[in-house]
Protein backbone atom coordinates (compact mmCIF):
# COMPACT_ATOMS: atom_id res chain seq x y z
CA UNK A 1 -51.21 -26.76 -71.86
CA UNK A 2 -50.46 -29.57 -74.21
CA UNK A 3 -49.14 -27.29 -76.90
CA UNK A 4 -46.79 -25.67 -74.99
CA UNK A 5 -43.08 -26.24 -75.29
CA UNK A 6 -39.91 -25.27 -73.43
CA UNK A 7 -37.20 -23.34 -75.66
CA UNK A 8 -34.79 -26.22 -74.65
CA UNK A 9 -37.41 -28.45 -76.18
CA UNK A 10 -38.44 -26.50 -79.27
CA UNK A 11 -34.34 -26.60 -80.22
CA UNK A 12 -34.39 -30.51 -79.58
CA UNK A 13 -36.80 -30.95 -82.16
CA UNK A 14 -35.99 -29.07 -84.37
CA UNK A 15 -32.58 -30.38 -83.86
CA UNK A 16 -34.57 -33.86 -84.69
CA UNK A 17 -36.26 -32.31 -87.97
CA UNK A 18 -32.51 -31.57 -89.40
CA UNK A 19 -31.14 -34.72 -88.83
CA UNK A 20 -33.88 -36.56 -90.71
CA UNK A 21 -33.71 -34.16 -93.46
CA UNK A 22 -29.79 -34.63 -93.30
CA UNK A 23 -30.42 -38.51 -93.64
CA UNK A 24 -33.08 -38.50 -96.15
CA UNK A 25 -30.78 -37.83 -99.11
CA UNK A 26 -28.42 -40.89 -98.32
CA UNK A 27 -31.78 -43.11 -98.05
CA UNK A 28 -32.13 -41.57 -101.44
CA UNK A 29 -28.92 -42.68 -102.50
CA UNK A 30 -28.98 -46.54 -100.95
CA UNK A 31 -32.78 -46.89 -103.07
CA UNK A 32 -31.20 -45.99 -106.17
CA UNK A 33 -28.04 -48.10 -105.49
CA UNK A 34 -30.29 -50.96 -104.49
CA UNK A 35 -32.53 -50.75 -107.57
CA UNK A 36 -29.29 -50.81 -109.99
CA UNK A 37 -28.77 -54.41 -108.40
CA UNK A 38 -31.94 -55.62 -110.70
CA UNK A 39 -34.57 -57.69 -109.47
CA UNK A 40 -36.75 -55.42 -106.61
CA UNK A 41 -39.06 -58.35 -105.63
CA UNK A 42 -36.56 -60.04 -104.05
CA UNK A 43 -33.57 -57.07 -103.07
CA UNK A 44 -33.80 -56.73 -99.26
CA UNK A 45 -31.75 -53.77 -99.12
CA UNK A 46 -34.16 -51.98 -101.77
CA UNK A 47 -37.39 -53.18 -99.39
CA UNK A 48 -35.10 -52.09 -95.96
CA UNK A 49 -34.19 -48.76 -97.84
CA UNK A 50 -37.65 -47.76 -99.20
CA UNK A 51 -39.08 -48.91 -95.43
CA UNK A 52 -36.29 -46.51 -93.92
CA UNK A 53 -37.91 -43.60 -96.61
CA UNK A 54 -41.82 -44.03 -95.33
CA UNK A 55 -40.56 -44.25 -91.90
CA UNK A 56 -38.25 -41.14 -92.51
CA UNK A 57 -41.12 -39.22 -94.27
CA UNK A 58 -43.59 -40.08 -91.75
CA UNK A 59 -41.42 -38.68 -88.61
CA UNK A 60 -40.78 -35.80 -91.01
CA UNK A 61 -44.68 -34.67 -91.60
CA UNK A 62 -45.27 -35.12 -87.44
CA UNK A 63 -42.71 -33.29 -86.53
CA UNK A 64 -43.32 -30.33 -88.73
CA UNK A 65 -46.82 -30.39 -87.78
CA UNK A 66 -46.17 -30.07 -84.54
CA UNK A 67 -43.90 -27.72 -84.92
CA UNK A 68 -46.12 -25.15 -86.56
CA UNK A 69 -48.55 -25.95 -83.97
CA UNK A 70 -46.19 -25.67 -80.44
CA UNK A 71 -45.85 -22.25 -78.70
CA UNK A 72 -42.86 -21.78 -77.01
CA UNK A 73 -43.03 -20.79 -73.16
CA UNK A 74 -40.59 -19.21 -71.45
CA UNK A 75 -40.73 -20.14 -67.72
CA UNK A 76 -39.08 -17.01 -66.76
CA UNK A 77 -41.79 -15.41 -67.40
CA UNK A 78 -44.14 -17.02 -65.18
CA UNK A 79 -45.12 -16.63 -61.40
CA UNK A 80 -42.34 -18.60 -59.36
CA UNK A 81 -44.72 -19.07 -56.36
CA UNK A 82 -46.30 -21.89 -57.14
CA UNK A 83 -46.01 -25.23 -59.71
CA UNK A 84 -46.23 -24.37 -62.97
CA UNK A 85 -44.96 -24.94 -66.57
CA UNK A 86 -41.08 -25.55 -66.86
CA UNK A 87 -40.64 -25.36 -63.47
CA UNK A 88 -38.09 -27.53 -60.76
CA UNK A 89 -40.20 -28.94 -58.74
CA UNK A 90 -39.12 -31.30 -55.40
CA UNK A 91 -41.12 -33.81 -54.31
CA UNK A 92 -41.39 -35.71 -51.16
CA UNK A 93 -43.86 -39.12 -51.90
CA UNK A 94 -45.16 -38.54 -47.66
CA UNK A 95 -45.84 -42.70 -47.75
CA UNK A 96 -42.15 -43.58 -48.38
CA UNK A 97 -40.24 -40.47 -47.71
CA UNK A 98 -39.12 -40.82 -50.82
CA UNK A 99 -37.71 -37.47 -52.83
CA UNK A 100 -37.88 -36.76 -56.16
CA UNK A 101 -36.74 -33.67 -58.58
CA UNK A 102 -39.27 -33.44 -61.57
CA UNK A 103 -39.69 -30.56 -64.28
CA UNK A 104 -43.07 -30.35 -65.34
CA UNK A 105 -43.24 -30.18 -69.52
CA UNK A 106 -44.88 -30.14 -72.37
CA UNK A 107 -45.80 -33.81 -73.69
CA UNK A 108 -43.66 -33.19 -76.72
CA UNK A 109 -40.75 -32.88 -74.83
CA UNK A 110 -40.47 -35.73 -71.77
CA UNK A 111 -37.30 -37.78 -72.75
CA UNK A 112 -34.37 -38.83 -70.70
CA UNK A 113 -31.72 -36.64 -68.81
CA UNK A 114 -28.39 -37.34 -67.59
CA UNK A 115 -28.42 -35.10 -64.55
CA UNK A 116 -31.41 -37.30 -62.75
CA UNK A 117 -34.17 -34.84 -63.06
CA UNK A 118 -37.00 -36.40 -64.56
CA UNK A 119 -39.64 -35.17 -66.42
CA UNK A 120 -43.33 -35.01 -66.65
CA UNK A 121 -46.16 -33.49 -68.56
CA UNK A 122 -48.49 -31.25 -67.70
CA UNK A 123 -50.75 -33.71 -69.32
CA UNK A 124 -49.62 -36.64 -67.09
CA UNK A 125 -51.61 -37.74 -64.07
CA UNK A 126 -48.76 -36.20 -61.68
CA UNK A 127 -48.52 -33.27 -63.91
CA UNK A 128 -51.65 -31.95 -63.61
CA UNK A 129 -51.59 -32.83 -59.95
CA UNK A 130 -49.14 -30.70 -59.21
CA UNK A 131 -49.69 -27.85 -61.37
CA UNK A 132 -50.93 -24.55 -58.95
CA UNK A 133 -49.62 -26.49 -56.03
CA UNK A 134 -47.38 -24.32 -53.50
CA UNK A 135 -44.60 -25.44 -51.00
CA UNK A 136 -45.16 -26.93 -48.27
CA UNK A 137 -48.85 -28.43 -50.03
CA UNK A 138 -49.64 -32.00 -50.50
CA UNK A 139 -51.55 -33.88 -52.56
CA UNK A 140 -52.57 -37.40 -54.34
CA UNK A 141 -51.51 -38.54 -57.97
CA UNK A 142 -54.46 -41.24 -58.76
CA UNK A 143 -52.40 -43.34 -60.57
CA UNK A 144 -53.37 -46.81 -62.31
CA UNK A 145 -51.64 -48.41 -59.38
CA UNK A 146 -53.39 -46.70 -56.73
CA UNK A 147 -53.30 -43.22 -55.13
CA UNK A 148 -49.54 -41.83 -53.87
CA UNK A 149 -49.15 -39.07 -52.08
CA UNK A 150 -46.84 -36.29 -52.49
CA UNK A 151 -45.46 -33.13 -50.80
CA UNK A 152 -43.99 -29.82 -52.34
CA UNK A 153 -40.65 -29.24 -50.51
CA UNK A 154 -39.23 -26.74 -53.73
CA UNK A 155 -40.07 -25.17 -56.20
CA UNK A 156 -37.54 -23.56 -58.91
């Protein structure tokens, strides 16, 4: 399932792609500026500018390989009984009573949200954990910390 990507998260990287392609131009720009100045062995904002190009190029060539290479999922689509793919999911860790909202992702798509859900992989230890899992089912993440222990209170 590691090639699978929400629709929200297909957007945000191609969202990603355009705004380095936006930016590459005025790297462009600030080399050739830089190089008028004369002497390159020594022009720091030639060496920052060319750095700021491989780096540019680099994200560039990943992203569009993944791009060609992610299918797009729609949860919708898929049974709502149990944990699966782009899915809400509430947790309950049973040893602290702690709860927790998580939707389960593709790994090219885990990044931070503003509205406290967080996110997981289906390639992550919890992730595939929890995948198939129903409500009201428990069961243990073994983590490099040691084993927790979760319950399924919702799933959306």
């Amino acid at each position: 399932m590691s090639d699978y990507i929400t629709k929200e998260g297909m957007q945000r990287l191609q969202k990603k792609v355009q705004t380095l392609q936006e930016e590459r131009p005025k790297v462009l720009e600030q080399i050739q500026a830089a190089r008028e100045l004369g002497d390159l062995s020594e022009n720091a904002e030639y060496h920052a500018a060319r750095e700021r190009q491989r780096n540019i190029d680099n994200e560039l060539n990943t992203l569009n390989s993944k791009l060609m290479t992610l299918k797009v999922i729609d949860p919708d689509t898929l049974p709502k009984d149990t944990v699966r793919f782009g899915a809400y999911v509430q947790l309950e860790e049973t040893t602290s009573g702690e709860i927790f909202k998580y939707r389960l992702v593709g790994v090219d798509e885990v990044y931070d949200r503003d509205d406290g859900i967080l996110q997981t992989s289906t390639a992550s230890p919890l992730g595939k954990s929890m995948l198939a899992k129903k409500c009201g089912e428990e069961f243990i993440v073994k983590a490099p910390k040691g084993d927790r222990y979760f319950k399924v209170l919702t799933i959306e």
